[in-house]
C-alpha atoms as a PDB file:
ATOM      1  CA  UNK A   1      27.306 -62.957  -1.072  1.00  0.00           C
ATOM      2  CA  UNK A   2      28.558 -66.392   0.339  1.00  0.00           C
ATOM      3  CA  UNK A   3      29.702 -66.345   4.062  1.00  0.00           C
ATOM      4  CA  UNK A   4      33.667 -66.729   2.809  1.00  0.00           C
ATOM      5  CA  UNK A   5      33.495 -63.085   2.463  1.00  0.00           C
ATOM      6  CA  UNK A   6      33.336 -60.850   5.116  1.00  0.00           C
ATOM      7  CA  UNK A   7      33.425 -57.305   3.142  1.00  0.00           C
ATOM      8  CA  UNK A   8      31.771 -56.712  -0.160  1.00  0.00           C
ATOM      9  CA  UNK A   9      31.362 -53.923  -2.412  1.00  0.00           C
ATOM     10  CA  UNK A  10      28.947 -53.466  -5.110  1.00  0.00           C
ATOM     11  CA  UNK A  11      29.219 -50.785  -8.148  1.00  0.00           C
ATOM     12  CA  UNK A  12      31.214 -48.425  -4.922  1.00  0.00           C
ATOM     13  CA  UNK A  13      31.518 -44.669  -6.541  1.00  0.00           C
ATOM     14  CA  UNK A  14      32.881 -41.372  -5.465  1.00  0.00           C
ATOM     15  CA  UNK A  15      32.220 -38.177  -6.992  1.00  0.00           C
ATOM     16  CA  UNK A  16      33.996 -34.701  -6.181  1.00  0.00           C
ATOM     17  CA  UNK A  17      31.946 -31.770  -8.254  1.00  0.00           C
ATOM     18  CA  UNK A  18      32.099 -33.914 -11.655  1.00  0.00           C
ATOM     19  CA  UNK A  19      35.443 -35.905 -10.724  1.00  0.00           C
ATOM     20  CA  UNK A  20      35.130 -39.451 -10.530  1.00  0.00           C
ATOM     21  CA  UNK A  21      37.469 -40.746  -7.581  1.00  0.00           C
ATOM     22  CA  UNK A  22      36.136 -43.910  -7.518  1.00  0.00           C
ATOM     23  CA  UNK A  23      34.583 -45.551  -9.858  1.00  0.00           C
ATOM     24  CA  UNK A  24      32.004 -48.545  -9.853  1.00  0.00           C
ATOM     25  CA  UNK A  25      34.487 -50.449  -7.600  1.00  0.00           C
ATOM     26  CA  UNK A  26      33.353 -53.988  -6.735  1.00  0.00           C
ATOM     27  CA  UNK A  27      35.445 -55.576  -3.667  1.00  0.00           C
ATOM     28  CA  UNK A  28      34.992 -58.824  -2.141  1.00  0.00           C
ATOM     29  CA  UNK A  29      37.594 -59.579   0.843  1.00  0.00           C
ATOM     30  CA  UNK A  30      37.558 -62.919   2.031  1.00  0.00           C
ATOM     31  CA  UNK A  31      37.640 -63.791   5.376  1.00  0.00           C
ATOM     32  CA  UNK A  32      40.912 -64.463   7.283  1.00  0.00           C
ATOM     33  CA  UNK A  33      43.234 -63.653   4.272  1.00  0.00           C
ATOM     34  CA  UNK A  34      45.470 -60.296   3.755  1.00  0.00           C
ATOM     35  CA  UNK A  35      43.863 -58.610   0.815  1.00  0.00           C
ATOM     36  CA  UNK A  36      46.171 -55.544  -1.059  1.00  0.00           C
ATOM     37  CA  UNK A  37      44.773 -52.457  -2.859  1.00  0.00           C
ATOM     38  CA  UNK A  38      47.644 -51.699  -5.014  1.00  0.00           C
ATOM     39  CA  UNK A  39      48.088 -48.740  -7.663  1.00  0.00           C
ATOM     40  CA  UNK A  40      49.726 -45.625  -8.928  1.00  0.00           C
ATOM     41  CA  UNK A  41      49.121 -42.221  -6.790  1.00  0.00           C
ATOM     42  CA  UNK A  42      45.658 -40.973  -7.626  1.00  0.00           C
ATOM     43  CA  UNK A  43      44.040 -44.350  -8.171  1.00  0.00           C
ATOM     44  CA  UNK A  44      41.573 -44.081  -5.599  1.00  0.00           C
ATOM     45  CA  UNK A  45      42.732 -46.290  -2.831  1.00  0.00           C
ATOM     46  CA  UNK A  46      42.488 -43.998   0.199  1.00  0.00           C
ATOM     47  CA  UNK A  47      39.130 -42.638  -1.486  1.00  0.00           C
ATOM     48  CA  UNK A  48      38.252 -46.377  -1.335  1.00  0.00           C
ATOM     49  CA  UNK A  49      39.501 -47.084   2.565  1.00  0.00           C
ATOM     50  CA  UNK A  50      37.729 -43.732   3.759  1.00  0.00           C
ATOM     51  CA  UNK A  51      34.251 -44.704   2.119  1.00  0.00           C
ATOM     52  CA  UNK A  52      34.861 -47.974   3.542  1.00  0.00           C
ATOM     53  CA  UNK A  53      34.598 -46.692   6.825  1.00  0.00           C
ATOM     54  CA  UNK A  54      32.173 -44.177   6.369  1.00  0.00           C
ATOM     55  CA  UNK A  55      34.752 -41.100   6.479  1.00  0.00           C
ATOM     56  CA  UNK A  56      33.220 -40.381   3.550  1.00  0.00           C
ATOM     57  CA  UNK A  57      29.558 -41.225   1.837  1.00  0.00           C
ATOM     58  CA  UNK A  58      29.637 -43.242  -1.071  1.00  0.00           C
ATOM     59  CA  UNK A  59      27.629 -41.358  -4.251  1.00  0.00           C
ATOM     60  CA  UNK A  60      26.719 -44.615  -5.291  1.00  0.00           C
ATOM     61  CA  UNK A  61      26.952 -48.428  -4.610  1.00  0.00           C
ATOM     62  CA  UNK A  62      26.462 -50.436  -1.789  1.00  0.00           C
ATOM     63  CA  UNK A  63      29.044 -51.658   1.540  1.00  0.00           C
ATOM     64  CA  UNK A  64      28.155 -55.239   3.253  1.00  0.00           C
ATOM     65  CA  UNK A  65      30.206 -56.222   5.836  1.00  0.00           C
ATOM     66  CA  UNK A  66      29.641 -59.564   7.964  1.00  0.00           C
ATOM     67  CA  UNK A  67      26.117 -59.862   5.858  1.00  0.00           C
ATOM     68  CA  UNK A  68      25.251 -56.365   6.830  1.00  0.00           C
ATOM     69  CA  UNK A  69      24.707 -53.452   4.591  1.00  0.00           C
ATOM     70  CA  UNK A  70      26.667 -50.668   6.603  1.00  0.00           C
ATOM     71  CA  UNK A  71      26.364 -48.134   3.597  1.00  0.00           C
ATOM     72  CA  UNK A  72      24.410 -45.692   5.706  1.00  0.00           C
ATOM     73  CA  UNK A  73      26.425 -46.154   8.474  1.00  0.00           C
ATOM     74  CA  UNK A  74      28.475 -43.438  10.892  1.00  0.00           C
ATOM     75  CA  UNK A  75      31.932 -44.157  11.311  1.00  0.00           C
ATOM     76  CA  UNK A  76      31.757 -45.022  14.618  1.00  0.00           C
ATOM     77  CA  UNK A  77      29.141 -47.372  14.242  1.00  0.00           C
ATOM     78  CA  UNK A  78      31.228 -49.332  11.737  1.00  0.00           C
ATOM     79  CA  UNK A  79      33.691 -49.017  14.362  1.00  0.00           C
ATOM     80  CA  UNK A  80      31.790 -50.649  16.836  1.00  0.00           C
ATOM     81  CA  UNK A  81      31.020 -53.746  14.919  1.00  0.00           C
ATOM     82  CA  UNK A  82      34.599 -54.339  14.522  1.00  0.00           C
ATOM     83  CA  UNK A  83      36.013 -52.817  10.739  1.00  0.00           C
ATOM     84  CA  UNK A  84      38.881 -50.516  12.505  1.00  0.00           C
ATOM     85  CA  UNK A  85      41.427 -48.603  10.131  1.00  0.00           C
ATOM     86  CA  UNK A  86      44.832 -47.182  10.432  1.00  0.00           C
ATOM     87  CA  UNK A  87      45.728 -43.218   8.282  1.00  0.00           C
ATOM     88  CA  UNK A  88      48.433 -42.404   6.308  1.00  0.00           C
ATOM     89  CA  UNK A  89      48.864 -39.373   8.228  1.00  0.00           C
ATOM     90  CA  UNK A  90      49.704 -40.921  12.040  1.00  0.00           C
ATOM     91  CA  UNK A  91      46.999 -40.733  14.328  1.00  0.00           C
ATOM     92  CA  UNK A  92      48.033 -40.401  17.695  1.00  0.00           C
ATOM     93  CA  UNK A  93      47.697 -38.520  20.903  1.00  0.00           C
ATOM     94  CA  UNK A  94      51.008 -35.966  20.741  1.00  0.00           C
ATOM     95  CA  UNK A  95      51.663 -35.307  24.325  1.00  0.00           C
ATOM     96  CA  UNK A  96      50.714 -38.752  25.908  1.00  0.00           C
ATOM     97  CA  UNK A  97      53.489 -41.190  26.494  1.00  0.00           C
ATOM     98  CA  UNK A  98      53.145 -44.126  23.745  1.00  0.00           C
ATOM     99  CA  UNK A  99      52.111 -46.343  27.234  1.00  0.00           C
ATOM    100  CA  UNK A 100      49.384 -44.277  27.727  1.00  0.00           C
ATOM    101  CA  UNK A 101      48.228 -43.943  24.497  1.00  0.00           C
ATOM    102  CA  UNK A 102      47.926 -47.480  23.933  1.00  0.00           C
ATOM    103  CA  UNK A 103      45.966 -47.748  26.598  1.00  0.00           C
ATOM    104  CA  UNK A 104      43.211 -45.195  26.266  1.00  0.00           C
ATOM    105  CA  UNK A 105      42.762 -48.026  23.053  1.00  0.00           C
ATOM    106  CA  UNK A 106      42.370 -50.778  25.141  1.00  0.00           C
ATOM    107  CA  UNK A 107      39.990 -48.959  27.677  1.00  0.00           C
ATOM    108  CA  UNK A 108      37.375 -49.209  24.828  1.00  0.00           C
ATOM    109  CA  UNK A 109      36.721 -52.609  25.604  1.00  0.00           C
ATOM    110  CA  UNK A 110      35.090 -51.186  28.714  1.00  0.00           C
ATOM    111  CA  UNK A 111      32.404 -49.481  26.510  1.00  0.00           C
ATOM    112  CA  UNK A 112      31.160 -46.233  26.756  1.00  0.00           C
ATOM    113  CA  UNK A 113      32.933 -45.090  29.967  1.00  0.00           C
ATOM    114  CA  UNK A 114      36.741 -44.194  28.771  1.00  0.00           C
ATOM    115  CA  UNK A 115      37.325 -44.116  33.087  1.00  0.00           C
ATOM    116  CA  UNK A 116      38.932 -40.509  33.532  1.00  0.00           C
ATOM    117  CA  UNK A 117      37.704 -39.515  36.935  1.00  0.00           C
ATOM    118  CA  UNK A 118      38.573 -43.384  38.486  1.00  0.00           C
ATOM    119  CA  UNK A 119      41.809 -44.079  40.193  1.00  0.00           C
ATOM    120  CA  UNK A 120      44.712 -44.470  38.643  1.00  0.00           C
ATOM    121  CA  UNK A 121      44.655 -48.682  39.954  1.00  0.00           C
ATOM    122  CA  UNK A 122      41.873 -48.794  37.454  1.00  0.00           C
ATOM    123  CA  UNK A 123      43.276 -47.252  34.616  1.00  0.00           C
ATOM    124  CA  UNK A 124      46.696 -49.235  35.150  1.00  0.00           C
ATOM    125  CA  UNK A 125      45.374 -52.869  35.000  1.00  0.00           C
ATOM    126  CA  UNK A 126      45.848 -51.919  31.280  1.00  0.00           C
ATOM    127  CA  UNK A 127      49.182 -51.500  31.107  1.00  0.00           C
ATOM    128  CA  UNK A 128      50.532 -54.697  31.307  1.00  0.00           C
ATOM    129  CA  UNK A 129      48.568 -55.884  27.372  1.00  0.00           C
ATOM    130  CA  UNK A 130      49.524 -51.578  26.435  1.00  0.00           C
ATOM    131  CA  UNK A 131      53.861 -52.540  27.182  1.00  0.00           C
ATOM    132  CA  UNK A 132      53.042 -56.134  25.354  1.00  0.00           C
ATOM    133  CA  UNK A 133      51.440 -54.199  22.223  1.00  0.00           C
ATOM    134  CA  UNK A 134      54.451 -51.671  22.680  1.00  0.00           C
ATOM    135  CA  UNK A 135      56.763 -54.679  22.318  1.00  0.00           C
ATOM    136  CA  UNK A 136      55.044 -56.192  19.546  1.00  0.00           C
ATOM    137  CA  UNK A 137      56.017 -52.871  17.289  1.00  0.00           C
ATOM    138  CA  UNK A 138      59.261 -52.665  19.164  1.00  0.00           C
ATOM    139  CA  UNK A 139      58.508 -49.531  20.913  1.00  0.00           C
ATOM    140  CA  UNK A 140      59.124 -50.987  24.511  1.00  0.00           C
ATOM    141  CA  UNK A 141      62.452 -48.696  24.991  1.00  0.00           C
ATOM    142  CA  UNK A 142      60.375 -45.706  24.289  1.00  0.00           C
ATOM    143  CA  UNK A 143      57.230 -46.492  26.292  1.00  0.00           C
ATOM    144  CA  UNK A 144      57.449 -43.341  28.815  1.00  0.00           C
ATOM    145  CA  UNK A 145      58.575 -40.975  26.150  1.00  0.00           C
ATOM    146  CA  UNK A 146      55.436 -38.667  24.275  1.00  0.00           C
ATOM    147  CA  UNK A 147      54.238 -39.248  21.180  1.00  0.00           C
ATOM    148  CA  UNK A 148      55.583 -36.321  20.031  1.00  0.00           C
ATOM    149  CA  UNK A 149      59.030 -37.265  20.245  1.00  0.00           C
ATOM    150  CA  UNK A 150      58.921 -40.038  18.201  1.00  0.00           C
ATOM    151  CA  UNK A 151      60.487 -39.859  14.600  1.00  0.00           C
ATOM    152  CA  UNK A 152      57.730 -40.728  11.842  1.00  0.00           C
ATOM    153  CA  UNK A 153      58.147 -44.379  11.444  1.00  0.00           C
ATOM    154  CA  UNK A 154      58.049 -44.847  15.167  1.00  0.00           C
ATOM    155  CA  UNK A 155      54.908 -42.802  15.361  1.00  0.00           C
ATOM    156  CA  UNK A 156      53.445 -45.154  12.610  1.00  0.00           C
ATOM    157  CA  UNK A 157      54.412 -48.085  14.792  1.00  0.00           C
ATOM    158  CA  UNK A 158      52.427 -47.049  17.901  1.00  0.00           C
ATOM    159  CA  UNK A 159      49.353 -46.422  15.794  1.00  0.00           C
ATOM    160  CA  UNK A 160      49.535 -49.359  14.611  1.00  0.00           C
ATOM    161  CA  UNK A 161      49.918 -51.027  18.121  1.00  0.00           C
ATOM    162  CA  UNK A 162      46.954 -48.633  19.303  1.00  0.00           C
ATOM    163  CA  UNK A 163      44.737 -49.984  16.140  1.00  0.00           C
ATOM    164  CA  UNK A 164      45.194 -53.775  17.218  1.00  0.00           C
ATOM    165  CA  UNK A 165      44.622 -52.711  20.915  1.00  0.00           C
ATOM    166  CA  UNK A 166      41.047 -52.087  19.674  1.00  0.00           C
ATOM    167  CA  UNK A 167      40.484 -55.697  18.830  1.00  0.00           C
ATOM    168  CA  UNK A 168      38.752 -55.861  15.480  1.00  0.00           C
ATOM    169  CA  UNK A 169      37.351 -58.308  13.329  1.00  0.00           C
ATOM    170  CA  UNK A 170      38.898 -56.644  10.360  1.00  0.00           C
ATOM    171  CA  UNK A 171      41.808 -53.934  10.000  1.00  0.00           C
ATOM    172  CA  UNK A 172      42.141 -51.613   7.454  1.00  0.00           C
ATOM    173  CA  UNK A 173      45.767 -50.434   7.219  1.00  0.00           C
ATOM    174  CA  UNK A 174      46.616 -47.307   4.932  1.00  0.00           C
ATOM    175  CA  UNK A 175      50.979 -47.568   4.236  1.00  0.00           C
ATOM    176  CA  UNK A 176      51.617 -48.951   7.278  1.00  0.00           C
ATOM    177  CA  UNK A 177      55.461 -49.182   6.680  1.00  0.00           C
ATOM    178  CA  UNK A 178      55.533 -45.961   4.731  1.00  0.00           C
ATOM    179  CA  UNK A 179      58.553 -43.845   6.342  1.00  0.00           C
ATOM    180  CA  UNK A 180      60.188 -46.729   7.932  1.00  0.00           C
ATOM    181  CA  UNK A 181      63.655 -48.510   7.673  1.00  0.00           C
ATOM    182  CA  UNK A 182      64.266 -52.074   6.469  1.00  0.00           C
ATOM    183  CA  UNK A 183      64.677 -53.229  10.245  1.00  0.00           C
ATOM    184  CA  UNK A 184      60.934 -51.782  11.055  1.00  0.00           C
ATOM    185  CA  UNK A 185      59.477 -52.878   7.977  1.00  0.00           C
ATOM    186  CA  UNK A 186      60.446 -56.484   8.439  1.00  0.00           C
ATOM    187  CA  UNK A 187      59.092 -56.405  12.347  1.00  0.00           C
ATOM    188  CA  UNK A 188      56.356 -54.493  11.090  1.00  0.00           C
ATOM    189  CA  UNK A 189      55.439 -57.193   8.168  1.00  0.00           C
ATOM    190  CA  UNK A 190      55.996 -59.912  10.961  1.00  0.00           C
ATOM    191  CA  UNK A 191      53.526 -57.940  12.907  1.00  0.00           C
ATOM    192  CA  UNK A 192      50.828 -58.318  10.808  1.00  0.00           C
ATOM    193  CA  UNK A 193      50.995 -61.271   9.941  1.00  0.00           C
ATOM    194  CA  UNK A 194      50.284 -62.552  13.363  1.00  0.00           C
ATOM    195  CA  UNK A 195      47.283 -60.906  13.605  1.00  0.00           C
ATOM    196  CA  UNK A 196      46.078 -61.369  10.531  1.00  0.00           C
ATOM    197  CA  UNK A 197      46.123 -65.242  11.942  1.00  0.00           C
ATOM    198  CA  UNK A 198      42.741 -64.872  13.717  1.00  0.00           C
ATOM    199  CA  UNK A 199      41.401 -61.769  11.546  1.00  0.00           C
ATOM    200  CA  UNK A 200      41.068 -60.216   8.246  1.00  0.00           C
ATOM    201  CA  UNK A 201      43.439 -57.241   7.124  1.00  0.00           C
ATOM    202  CA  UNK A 202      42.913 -54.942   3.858  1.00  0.00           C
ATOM    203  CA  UNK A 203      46.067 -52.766   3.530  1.00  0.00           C
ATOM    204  CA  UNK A 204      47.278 -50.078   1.219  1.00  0.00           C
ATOM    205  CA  UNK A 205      50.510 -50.638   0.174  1.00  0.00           C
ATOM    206  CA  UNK A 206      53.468 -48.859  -2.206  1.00  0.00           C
ATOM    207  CA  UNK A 207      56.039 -51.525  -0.813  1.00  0.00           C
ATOM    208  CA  UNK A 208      56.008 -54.149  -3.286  1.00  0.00           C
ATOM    209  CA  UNK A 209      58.045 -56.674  -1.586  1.00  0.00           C
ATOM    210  CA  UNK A 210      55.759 -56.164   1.192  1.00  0.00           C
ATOM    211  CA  UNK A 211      52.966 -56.837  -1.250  1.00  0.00           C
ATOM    212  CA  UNK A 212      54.454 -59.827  -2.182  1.00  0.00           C
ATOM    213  CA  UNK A 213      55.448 -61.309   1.658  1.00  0.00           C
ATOM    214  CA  UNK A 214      52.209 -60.400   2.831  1.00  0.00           C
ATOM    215  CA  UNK A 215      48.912 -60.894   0.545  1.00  0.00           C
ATOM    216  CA  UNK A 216      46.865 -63.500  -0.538  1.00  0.00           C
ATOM    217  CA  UNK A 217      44.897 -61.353  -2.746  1.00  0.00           C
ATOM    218  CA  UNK A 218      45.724 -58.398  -4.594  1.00  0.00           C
ATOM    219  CA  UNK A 219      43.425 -55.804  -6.535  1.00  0.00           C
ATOM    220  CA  UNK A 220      44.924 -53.262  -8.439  1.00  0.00           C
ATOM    221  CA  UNK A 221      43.223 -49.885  -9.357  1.00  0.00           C
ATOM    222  CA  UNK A 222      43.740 -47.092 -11.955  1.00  0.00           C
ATOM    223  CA  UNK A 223      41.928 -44.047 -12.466  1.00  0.00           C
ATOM    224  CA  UNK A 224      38.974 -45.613  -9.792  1.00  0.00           C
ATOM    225  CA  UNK A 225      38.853 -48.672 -11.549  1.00  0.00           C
ATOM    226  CA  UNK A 226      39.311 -52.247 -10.636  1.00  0.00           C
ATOM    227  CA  UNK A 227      42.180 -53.242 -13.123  1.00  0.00           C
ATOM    228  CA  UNK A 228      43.570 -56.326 -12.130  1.00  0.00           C
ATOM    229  CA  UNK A 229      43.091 -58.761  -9.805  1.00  0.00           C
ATOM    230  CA  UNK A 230      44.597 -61.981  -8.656  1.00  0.00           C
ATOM    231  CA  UNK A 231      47.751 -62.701  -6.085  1.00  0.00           C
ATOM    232  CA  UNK A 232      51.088 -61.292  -6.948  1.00  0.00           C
ATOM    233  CA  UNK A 233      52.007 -63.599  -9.766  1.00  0.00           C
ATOM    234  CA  UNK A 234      48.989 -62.786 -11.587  1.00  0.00           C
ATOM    235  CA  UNK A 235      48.590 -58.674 -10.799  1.00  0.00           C
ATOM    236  CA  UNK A 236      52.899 -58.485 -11.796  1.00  0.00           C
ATOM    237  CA  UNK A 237      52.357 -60.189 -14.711  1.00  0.00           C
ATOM    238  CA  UNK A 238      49.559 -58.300 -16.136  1.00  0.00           C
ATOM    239  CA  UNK A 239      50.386 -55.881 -18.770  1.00  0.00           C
ATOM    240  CA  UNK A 240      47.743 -53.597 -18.342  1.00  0.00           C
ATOM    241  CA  UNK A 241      49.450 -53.367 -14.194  1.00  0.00           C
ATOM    242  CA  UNK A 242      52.514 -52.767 -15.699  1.00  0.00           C
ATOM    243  CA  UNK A 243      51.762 -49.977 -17.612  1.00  0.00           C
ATOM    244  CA  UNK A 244      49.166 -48.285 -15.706  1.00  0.00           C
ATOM    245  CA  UNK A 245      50.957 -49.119 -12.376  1.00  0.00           C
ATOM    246  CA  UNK A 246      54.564 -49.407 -13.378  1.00  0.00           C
ATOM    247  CA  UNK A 247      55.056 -48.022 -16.094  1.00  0.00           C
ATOM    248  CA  UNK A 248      56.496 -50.575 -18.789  1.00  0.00           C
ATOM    249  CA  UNK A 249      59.029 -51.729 -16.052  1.00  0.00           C
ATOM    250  CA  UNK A 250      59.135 -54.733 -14.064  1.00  0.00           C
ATOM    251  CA  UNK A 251      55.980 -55.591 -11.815  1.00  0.00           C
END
C-alpha cells in the first residue's frame, strides 16, 4: 500500500446468517483528503463505518490503517491510535451540560485517568478549548444547558464538537448534518473542512450538495458493492450511480 494512503481495505465482507451486507469492499482513503461513501439506504455504508472501527468483525478481508493491519483489533484500541467516528444515532451524555460533555472528551488526552475524584481546578483547565469547540459548532449560547434539551440537530452538533475534542488522526463521520437546517449545515460543512486541513475525514453522507462542497473522493456503493468511484463529476455522471443511487434522475 503506498504511504499516500492512510486506510485501506482489502476484499472487506459482512455476513448476517446468509445476507451479504458488505461485500468484497476494497477502500483506499488517502491521506489528508475528505473521502464520501455515498449510496441508496441499504447499501452497506454504516455496515462499512462500524467494521471499520471494529464495532463489528469483518467475516472476511483485511483493515490497514497507518501501515498497520488493525483487523483483529478492539474498538478501543483503534481508538487509541487515532481512527475516531461519529453515529447516526447522537452519542452524547443526556444530563451533562454540552460544556461538560465536551470536556470529559478532552480529558482523554490525560490517558487512562478520566480525573473524577480531583478538584474541580483540575477538571476546569479544560474548559476554556470545551467553550472554543462549543463555538466552533455554534453551541456557545447553550453551553450550561443538558444535553437533553437540545433539539436533534443541536445534539448532532455537540457530538461532533466532542469527536474533534478527541484529537484524531482520522474521523469517521456517519450523516453529520442529517436533521439540521440550512444555517447548521453550512457552519457545520465549514466545520469540517477546517479540520479536515491537518487530518483525514471519511463521512457518510445523503446531502448531495454537501457531497459536492466537501469531498475530494467519492465511492459509491450498492447492494455491498463498490460501484463507482471518482470525485463528484465522475460518480454524478455515471449511469450505473444514477440508477442504482438515483434512480434515472439527476446525479
Amino acid at each position: 500500500m503506498s504511504e499516500d494512503y492512510i486506510l485501506d481495505t482489502e476484499g472487506l465482507t459482512k455476513e448476517f446468517a446468509g445476507f451479504v451486507a458488505v461485500n468484497g469492499v476494497t477502500l483506499r482513503v488517502k491521506r489528508g483528503t475528505i473521502h464520501a461513501l455515498i449510496g441508496p439506504n441499504g447499501a452497506g455504508k454504516t455496515t462499512c463505518f462500524n467494521l471499520l472501527t471494529k464495532f463489528l468483525q469483518p467475516t472476511r478481508g483485511r483493515i490497514t490503517f497507518n501501515g498497520r493491519d488493525i483487523t483483529s483489533l478492539p474498538p478501543t484500541d483503534i481508538a487509541r491510535l487515532g481512527l475516531v467516528r461519529s453515529f447516526q444515532i447522537s452519542a452524547v451524555f443526556p444530563h451533562l451540560t454540552l460544556r461538560e460533555n465536551v470536556r470529559i472528551a478532552l480529558q482523554r488526552q490525560r490517558g487512562g485517568s478520566f480525573d473524577f475524584w480531583n478538584s474541580k481546578r483540575v477538571l476546569s483547565s479544560y474548559d476554556d478549548r470545551a467553550m472554543s469547540l462549543l463555538a466552533d459548532v455554534g453551541l456557545t449560547q447553550f453551553a450550561e444547558l443538558t444535553a437533553v434539551e437540545l433539539p436533534y440537530g443541536r445534539k448532532r452538533a455537540l457530538e461532533l464538537a466532542t469527536t474533534i475534542a478527541l484529537d484524531p488522526e482520522m474521523l469517521l463521520l456517519d450523516e453529520p448534518t442529517a436533521g439540521m437546517g440550512h444555517e447548521d449545515i453550512d457552519r457545520i460543512t465549514a466545520l469540517i473542512k477546517r479540520i479536515a486541513a491537518d487530518r483525514t475525514v471519511l463521512i457518510v453522507e445523503h446531502n448531495l450538495s454537501v457531497v459536492e462542497n466537501l469531498c475530494h473522493r467519492i465511492t459509491v456503493l450498492a447492494r455491498g458493492r463498490v460501484l463507482a468511484e471518482g470525485d463528484y463529476a465522475t460518480v454524478s455522471n455515471n449511469p450505473e450511480v444514477k440508477e442504482a443511487y438515483m434512480g434515472t434522475g439527476h446525479a
